[in-house]
Protein backbone atom coordinates (compact mmCIF):
# COMPACT_ATOMS: atom_id res chain seq x y z
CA UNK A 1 -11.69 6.24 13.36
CA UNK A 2 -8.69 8.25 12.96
CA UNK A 3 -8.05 11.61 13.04
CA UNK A 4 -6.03 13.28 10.10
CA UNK A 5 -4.07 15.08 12.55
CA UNK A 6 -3.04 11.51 14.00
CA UNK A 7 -2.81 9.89 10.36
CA UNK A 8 -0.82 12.90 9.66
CA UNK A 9 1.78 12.39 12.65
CA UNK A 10 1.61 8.87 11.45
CA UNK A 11 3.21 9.63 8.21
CA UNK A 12 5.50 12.40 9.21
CA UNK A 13 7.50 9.96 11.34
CA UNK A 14 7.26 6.96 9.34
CA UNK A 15 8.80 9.57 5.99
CA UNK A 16 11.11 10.58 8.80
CA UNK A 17 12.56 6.95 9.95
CA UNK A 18 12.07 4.48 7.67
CA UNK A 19 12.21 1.06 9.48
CA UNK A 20 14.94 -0.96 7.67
CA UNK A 21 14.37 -4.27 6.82
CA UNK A 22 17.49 -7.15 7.04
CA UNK A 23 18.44 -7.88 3.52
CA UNK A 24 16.34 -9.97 1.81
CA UNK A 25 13.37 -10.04 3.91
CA UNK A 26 10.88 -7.09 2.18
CA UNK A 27 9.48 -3.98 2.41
CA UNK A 28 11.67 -0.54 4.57
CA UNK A 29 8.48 0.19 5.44
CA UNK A 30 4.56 -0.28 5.47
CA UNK A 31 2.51 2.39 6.03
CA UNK A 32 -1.45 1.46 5.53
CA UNK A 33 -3.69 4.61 4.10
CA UNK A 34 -7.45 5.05 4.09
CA UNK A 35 -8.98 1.81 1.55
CA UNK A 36 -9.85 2.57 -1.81
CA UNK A 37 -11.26 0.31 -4.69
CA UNK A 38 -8.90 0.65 -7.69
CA UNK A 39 -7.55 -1.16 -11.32
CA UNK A 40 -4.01 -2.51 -12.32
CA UNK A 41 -3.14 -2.52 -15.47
CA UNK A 42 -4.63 -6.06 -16.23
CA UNK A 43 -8.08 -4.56 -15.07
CA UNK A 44 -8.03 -6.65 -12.09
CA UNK A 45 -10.73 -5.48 -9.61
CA UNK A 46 -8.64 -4.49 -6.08
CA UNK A 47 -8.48 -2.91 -2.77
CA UNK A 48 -5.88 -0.53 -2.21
CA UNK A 49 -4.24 -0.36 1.67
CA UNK A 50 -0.80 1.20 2.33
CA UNK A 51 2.16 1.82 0.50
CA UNK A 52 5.97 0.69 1.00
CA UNK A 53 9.12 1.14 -0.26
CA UNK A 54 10.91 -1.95 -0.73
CA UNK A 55 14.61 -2.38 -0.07
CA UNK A 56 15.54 -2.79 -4.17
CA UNK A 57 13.83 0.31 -5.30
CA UNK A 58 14.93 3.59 -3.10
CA UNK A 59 13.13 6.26 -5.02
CA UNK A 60 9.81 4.91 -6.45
CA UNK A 61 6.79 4.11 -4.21
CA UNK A 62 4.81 1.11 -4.20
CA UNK A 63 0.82 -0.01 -3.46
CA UNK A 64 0.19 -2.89 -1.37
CA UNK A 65 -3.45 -4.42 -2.85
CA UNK A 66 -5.58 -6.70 -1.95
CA UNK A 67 -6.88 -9.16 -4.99
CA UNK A 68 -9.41 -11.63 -4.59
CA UNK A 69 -9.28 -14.35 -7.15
CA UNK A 70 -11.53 -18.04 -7.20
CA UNK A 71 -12.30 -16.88 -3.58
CA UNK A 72 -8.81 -16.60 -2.44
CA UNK A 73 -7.91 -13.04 -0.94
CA UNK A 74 -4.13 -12.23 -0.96
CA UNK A 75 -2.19 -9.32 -0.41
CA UNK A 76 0.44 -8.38 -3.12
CA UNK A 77 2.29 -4.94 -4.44
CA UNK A 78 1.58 -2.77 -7.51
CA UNK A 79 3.44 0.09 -8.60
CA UNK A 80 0.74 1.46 -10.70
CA UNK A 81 -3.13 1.44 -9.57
CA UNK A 82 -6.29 3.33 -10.97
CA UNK A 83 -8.64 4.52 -8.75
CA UNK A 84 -12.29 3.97 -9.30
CA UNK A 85 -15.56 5.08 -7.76
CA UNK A 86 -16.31 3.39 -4.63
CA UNK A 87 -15.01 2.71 -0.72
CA UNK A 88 -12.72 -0.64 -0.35
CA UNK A 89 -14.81 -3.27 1.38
């Protein structure tokens, strides 16, 4: 398990230099966080794992999720999540 003063570090140079993505291809930058169960909007049971900043939107901050629907698990992004009671699985 991580330290905070490592996950700290972590985020202080990831804040610091943003990897750049080539046009067109995703995220600047994926930084995973400690799992935590959460809601979107559509009250869709998920597991939230990092956040990113994609190359179309400089100044908001985005969730990357993990949904599992008819037993397929997938990742995708949220801007918006609601955390509930509970560790992700």
């Amino acid at each position: 398990m991580m330290e905070p003063e490592q996950f700290e570090e972590i985020v202080r140079e990831v804040l610091a230099e943003p990897r750049e993505a080539e046009p067109g291809t995703g995220p600047r930058f994926v930084l995973p966080i400690k799992a935590f169960k959460a809601t979107d909007s559509e009250d869709r049971e998920l597991d939230v794992v990092g956040i990113t900043g994609t190359e179309d939107d400089n100044e908001n901050l985005s969730f990357i999720v993990i949904v599992e629907r008819d037993g397929e698990t997938y990742p995708i992004i949220e801007s918006s999540v609601w955390r509930t009671n509970g560790k992700a699985g």
